[in-house]
N, C-alpha and C. Protein backbone atom coordinates (compact mmCIF):
# COMPACT_ATOMS: atom_id res chain seq x y z
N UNK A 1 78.07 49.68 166.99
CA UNK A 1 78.04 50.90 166.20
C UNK A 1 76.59 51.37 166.08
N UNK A 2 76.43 52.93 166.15
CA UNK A 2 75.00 53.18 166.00
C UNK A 2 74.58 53.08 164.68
N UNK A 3 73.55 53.40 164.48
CA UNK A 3 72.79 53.13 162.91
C UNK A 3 73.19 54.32 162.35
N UNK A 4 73.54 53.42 160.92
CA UNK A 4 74.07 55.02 160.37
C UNK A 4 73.19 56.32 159.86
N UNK A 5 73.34 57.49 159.97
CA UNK A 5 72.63 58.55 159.62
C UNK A 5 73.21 59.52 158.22
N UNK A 6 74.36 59.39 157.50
CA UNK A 6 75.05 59.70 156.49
C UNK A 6 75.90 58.63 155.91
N UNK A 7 76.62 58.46 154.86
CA UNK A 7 77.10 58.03 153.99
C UNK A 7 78.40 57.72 154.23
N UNK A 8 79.11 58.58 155.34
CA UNK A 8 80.34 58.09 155.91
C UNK A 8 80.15 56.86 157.03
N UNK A 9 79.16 57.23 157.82
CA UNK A 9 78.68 56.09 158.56
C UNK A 9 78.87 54.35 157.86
N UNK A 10 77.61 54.96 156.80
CA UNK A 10 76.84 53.67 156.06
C UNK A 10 77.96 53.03 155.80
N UNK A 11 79.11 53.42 155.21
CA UNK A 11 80.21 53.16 154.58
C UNK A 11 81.27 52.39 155.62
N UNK A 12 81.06 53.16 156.44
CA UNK A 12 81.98 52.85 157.42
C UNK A 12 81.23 51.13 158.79
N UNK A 13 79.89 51.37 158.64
CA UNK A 13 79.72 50.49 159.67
C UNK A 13 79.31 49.01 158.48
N UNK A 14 79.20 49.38 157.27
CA UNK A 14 79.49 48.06 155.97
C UNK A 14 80.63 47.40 156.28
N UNK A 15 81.22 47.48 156.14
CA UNK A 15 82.90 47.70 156.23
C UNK A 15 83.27 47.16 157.33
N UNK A 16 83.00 47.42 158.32
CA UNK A 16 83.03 46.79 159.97
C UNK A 16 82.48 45.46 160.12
N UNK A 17 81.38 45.99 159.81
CA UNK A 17 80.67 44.10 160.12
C UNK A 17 80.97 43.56 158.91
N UNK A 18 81.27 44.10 157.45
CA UNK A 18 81.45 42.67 157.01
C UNK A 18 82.94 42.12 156.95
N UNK A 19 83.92 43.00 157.85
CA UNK A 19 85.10 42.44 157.84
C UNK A 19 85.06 41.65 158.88
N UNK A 20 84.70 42.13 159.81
CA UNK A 20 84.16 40.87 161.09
C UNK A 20 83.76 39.27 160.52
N UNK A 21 82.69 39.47 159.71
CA UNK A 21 81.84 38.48 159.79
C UNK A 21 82.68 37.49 158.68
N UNK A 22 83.64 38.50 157.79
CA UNK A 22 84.25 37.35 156.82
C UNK A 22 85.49 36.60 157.77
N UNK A 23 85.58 37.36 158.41
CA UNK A 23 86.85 36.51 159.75
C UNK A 23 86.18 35.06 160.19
N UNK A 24 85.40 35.48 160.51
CA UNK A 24 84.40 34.10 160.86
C UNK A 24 84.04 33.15 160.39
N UNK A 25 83.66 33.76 159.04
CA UNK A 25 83.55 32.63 158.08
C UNK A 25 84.53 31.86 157.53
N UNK A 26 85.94 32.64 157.13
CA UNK A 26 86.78 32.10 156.98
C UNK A 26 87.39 30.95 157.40
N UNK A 27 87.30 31.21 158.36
CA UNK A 27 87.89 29.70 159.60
C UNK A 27 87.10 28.42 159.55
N UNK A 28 85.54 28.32 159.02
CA UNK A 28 85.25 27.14 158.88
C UNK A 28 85.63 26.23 158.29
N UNK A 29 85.66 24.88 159.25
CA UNK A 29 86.08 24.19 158.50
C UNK A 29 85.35 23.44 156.91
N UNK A 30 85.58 23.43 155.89
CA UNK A 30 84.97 22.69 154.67
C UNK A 30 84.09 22.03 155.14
N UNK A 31 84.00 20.95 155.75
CA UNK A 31 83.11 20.14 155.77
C UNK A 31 82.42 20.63 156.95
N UNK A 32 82.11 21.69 157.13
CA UNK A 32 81.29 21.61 158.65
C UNK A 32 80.25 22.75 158.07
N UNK A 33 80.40 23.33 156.63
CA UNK A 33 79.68 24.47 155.88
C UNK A 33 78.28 23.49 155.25
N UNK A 34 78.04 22.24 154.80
CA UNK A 34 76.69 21.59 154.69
C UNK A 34 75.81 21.53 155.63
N UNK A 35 76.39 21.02 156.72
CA UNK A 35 75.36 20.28 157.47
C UNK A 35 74.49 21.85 158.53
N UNK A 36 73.25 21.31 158.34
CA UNK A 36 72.47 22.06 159.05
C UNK A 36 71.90 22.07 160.42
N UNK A 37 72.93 22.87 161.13
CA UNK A 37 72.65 22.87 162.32
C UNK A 37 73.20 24.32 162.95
N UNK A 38 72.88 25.41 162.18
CA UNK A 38 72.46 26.95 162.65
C UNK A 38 70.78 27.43 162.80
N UNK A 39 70.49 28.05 163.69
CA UNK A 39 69.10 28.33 163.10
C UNK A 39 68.54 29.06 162.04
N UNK A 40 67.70 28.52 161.29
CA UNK A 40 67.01 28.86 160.32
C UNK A 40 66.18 30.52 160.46
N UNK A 41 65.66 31.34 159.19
CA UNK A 41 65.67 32.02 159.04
C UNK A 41 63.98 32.00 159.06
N UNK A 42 63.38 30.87 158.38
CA UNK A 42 62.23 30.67 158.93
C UNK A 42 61.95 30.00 159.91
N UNK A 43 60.63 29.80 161.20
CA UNK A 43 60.51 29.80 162.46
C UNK A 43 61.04 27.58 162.50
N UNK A 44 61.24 27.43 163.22
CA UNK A 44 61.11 25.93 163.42
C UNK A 44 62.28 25.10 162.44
N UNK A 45 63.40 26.18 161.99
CA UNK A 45 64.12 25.56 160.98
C UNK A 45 65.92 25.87 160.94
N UNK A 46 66.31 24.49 160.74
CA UNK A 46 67.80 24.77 160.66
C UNK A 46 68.45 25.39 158.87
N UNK A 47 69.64 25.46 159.42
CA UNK A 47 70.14 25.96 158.12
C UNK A 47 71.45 25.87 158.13
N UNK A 48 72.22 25.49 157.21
CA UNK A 48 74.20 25.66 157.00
C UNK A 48 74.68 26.77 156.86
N UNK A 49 75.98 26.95 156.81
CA UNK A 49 76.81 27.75 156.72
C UNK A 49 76.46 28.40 155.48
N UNK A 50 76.57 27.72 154.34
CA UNK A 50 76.42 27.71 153.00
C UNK A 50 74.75 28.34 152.95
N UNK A 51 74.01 27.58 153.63
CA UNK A 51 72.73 28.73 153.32
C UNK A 51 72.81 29.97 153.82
N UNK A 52 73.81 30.00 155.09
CA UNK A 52 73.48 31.34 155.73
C UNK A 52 74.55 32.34 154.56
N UNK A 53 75.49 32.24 154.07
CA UNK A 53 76.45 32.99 152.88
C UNK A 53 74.86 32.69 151.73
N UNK A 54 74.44 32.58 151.41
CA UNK A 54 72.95 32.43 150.18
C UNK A 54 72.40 32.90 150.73
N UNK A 55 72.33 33.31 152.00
CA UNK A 55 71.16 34.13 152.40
C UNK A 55 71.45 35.57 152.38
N UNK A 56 72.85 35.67 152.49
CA UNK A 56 73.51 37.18 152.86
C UNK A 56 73.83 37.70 150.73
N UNK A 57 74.08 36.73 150.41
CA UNK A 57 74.27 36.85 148.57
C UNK A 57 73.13 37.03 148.02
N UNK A 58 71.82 37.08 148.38
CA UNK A 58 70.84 37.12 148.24
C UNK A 58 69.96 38.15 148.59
N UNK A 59 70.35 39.23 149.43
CA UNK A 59 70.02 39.65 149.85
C UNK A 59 70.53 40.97 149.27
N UNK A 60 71.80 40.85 149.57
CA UNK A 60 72.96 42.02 149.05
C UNK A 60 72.62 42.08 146.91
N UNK A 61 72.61 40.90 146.37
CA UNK A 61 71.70 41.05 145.23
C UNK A 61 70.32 42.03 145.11
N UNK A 62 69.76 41.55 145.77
CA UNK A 62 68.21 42.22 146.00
C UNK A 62 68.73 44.27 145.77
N UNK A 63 69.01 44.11 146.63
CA UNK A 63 69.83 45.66 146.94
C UNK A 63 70.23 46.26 145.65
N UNK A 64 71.22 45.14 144.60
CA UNK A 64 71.78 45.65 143.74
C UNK A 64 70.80 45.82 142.75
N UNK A 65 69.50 44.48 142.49
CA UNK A 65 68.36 44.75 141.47
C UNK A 65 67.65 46.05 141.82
N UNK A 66 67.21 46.30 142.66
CA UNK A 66 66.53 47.32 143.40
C UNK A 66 67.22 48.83 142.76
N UNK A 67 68.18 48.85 143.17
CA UNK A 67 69.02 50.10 142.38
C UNK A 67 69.00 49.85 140.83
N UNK A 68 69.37 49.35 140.33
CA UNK A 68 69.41 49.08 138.81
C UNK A 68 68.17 49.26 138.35
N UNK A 69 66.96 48.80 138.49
CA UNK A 69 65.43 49.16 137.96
C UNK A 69 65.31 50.72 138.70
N UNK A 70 65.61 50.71 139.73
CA UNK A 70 65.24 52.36 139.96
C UNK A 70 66.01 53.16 139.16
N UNK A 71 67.19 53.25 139.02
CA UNK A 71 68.25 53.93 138.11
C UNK A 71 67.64 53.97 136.54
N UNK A 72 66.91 52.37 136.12
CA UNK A 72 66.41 52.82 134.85
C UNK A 72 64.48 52.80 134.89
N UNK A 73 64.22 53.84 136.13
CA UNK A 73 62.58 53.74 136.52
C UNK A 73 62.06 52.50 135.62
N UNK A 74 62.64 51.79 136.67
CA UNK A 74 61.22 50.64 136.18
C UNK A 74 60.69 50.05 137.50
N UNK A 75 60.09 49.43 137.54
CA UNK A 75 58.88 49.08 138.45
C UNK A 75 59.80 48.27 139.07
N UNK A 76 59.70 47.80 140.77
CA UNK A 76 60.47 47.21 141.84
C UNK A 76 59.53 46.44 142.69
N UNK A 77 59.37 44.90 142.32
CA UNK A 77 58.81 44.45 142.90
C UNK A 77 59.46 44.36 144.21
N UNK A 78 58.99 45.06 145.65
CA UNK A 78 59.78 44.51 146.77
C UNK A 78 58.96 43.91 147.73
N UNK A 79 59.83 43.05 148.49
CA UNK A 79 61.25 42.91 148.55
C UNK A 79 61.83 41.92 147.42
N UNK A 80 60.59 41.32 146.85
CA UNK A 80 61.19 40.11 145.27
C UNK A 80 59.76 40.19 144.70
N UNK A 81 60.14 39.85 143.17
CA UNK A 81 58.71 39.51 142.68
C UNK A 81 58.10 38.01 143.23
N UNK A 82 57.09 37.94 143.08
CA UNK A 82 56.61 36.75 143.70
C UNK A 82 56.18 36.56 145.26
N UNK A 83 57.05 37.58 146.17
CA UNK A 83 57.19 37.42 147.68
C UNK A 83 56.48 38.95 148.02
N UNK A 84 55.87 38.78 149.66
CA UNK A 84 55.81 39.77 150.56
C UNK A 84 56.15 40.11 150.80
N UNK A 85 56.31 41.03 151.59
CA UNK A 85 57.45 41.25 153.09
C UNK A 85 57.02 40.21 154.27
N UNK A 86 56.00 39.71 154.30
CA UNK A 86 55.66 38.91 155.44
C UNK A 86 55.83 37.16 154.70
N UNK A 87 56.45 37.48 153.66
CA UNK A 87 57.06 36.04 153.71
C UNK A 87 58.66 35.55 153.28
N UNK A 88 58.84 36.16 154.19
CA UNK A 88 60.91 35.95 154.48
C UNK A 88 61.46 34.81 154.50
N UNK A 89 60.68 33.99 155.22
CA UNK A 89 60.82 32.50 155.05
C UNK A 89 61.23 32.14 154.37
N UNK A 90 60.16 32.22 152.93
CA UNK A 90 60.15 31.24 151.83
C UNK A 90 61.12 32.15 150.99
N UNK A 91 61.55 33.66 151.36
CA UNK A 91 62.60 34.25 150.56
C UNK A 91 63.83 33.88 150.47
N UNK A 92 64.20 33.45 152.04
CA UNK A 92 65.34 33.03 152.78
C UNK A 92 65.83 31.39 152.03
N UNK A 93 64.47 31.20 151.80
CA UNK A 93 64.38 29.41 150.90
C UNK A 93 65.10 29.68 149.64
N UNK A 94 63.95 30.26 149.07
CA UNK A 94 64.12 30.65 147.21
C UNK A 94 66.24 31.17 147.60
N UNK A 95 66.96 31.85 148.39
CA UNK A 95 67.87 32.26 148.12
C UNK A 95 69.05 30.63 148.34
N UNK A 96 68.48 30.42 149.31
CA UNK A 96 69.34 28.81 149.81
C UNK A 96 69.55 27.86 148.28
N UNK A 97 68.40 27.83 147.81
CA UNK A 97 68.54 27.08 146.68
C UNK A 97 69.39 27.69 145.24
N UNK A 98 68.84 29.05 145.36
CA UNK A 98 69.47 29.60 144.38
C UNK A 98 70.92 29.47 144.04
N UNK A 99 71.75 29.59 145.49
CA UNK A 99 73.08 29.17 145.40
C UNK A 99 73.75 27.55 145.74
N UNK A 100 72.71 27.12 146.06
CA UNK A 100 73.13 25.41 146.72
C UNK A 100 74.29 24.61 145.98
N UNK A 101 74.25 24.89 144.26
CA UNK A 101 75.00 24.26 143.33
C UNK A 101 76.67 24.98 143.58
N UNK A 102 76.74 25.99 144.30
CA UNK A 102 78.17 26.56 144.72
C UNK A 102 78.51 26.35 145.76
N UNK A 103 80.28 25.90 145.53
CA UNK A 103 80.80 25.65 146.90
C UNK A 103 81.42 26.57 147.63
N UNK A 104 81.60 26.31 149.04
CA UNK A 104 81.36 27.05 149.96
C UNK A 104 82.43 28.41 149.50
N UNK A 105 83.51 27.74 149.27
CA UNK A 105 84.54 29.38 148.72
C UNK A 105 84.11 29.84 147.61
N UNK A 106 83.13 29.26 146.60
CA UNK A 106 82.89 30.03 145.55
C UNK A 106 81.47 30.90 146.38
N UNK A 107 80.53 30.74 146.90
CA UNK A 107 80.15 31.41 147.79
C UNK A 107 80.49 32.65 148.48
N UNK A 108 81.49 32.15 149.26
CA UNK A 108 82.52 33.32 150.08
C UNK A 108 82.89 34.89 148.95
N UNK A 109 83.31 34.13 147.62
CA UNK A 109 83.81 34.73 146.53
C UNK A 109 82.84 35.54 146.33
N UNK A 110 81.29 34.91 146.04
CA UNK A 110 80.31 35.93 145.45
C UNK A 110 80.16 36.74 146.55
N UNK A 111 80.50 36.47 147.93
CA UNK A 111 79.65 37.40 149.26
C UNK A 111 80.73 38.66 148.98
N UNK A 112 81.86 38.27 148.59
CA UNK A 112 83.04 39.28 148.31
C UNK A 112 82.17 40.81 146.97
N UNK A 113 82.04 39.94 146.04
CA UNK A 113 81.55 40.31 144.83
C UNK A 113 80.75 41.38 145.03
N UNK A 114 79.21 40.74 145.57
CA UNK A 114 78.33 41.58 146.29
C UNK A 114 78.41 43.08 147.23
N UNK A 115 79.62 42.32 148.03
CA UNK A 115 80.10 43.78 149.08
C UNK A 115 80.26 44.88 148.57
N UNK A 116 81.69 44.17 147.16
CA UNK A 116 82.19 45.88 146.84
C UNK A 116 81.20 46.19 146.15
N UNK A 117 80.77 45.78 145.49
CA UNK A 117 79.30 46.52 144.28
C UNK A 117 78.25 47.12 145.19
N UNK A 118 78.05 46.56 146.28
CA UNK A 118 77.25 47.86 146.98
C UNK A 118 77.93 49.13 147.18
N UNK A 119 79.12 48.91 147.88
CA UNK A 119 80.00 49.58 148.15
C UNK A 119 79.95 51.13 147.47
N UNK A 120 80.26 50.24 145.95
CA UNK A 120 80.20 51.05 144.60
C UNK A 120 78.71 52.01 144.28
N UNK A 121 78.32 51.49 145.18
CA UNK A 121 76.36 51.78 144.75
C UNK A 121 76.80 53.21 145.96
N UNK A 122 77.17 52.74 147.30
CA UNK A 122 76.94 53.93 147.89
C UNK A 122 77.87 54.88 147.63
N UNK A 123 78.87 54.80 146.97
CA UNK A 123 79.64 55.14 146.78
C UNK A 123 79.58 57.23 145.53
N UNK A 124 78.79 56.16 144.33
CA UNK A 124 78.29 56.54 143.64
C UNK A 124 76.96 57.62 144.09
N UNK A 125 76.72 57.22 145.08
CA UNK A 125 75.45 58.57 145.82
C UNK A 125 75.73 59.49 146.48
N UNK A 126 74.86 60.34 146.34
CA UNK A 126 75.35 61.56 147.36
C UNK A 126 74.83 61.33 148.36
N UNK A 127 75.30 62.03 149.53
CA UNK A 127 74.44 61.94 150.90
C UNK A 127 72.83 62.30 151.24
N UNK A 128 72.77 63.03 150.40
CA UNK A 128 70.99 63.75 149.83
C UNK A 128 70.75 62.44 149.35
N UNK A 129 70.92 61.82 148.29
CA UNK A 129 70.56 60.93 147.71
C UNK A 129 70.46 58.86 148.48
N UNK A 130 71.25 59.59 149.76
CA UNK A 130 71.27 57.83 150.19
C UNK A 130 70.04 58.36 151.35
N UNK A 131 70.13 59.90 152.16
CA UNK A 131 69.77 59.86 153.38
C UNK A 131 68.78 60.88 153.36
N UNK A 132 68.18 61.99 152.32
CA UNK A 132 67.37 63.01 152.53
C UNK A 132 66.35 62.92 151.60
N UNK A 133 66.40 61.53 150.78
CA UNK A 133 65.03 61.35 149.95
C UNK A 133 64.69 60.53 150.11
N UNK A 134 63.43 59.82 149.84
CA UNK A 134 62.62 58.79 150.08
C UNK A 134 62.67 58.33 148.71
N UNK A 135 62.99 56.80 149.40
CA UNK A 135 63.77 55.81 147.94
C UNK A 135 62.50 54.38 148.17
N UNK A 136 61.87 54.35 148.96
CA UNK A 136 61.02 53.10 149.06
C UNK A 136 60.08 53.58 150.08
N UNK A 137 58.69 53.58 149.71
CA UNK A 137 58.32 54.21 150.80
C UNK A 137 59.14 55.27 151.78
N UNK A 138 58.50 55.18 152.87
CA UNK A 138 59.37 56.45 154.15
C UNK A 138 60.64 56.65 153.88
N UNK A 139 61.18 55.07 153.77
CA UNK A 139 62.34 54.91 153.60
C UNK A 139 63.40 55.23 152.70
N UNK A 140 64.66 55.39 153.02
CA UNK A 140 65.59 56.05 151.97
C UNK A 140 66.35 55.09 151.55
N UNK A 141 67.29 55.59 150.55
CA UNK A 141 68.11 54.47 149.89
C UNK A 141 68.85 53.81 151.17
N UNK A 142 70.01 54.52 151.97
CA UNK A 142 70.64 54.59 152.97
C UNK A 142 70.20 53.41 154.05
N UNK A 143 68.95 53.75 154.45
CA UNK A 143 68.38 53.12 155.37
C UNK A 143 67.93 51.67 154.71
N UNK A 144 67.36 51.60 154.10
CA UNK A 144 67.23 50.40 152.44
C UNK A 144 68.59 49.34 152.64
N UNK A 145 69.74 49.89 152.14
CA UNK A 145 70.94 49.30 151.74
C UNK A 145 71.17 48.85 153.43
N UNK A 146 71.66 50.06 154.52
CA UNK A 146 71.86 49.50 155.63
C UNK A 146 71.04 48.17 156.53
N UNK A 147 69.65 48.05 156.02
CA UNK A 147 68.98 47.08 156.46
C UNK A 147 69.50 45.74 156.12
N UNK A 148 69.35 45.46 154.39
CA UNK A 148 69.98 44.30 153.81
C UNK A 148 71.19 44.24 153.39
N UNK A 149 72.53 44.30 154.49
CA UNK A 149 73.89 44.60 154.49
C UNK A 149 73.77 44.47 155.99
N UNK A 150 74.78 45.56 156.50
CA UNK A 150 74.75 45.66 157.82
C UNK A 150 74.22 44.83 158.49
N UNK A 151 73.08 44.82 158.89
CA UNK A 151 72.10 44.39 159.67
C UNK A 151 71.93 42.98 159.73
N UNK A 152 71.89 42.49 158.24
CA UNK A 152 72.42 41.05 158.75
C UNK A 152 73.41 40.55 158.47
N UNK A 153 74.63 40.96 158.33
CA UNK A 153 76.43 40.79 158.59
C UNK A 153 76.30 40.50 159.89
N UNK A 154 75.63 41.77 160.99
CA UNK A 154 75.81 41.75 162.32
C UNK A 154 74.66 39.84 162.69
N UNK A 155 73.65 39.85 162.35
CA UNK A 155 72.75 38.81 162.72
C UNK A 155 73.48 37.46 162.28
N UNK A 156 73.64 37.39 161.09
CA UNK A 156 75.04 36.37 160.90
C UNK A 156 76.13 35.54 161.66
N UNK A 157 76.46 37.26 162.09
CA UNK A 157 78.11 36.86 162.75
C UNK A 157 77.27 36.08 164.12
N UNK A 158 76.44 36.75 164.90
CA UNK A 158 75.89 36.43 165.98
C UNK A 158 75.36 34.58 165.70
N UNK A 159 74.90 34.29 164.76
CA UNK A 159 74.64 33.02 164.83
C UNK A 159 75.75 32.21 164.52
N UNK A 160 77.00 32.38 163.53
CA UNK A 160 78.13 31.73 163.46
C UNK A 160 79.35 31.64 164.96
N UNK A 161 79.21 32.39 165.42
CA UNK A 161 79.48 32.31 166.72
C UNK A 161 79.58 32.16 167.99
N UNK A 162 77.73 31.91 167.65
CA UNK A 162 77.10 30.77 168.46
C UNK A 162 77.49 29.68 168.41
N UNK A 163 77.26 29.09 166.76
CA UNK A 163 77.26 27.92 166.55
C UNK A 163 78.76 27.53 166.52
N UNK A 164 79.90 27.86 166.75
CA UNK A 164 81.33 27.85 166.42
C UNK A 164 81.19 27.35 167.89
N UNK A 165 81.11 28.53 168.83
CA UNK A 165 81.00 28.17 170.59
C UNK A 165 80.42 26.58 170.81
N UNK A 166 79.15 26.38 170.41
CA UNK A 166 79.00 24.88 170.99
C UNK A 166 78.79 24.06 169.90
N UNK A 167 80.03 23.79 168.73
CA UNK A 167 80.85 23.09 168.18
C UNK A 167 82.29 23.13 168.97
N UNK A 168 82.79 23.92 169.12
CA UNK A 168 84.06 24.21 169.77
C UNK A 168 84.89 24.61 168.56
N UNK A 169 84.52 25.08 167.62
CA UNK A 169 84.99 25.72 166.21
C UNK A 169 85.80 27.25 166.61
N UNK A 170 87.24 27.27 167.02
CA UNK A 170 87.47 28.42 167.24
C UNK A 170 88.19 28.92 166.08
């Protein structure tokens, strides 16, 4: 799907990859969601199933804080307080842990949670408002939300399906 440019798009290519990618996830088996052997998000590093759903719950959060302080103008540390943009790594970390104490379907549950409430976020905007103003720097809400959504639903699915292929996890 191309990148979206309006609100029917955004809506529509959300929706796509993350129905895809929950197909995928679905099928794992329980015990094969700990162990770490997907690649990691920082360079030289593995990661589970379970981190990679904490990484996508984490992300799709971010999105939702981000709107909520802008909605009541307050200040937006991005992409987190504490972090860069040039340190994803240790973001990708801080999110792994954040959820570690949940199991893998209560996980699944929050990735559910997360979806529609964006959903609801774009939902709630106008097309001016996701795609013809500048919501972060250059950048617009639209393009914002489609980055941390979309973008890695699609990067996701691509590594669970790797890793399914040489497990033999069909």
């Amino acid at each position: 799907m191309a990148v979206p440019t309006n609100k029917k798009e955004l809506i529509d290519d959300i929706k796509t990859t993350y129905s895809k990618l929950k197909k995928d996830l679905e099928d794992i088996p329980l015990k094969s969601t700990k162990t770490k052997e997907l690649e990691g998000h920082a360079k030289d590093t593995n990661m589970s199933v379970c981190n990679l759903v904490s990484y996508l719950i984490g992300w799709g959060e971010l999105v939702l804080k981000w709107d909520r302080k802008m909605k009541n103008n307050k200040e937006v540390d991005f992409p987190e307080t504490g972090y860069k943009w040039n340190e994803l790594g240790k973001l990708a970390n801080k999110f792994y842990l954040d959820y570690e104490h949940l199991p893998y379907l209560e996980l699944l549950e929050k990735l559910d949670k997360v979806f529609v409430e964006i959903l609801e976020i774009i939902e709630n905007n106008s097309n001016k408002e996701l795609y013809q103003t500048a919501w972060y720097g250059k950048w617009t809400k639209g393009k914002m939300i489609q980055f941390n959504t979309s973008s890695p639903y699609k990067n996701a699915r691509t590594r669970i399906r790797r890793w399914k292929k040489s497990k033999e996890i069909t």
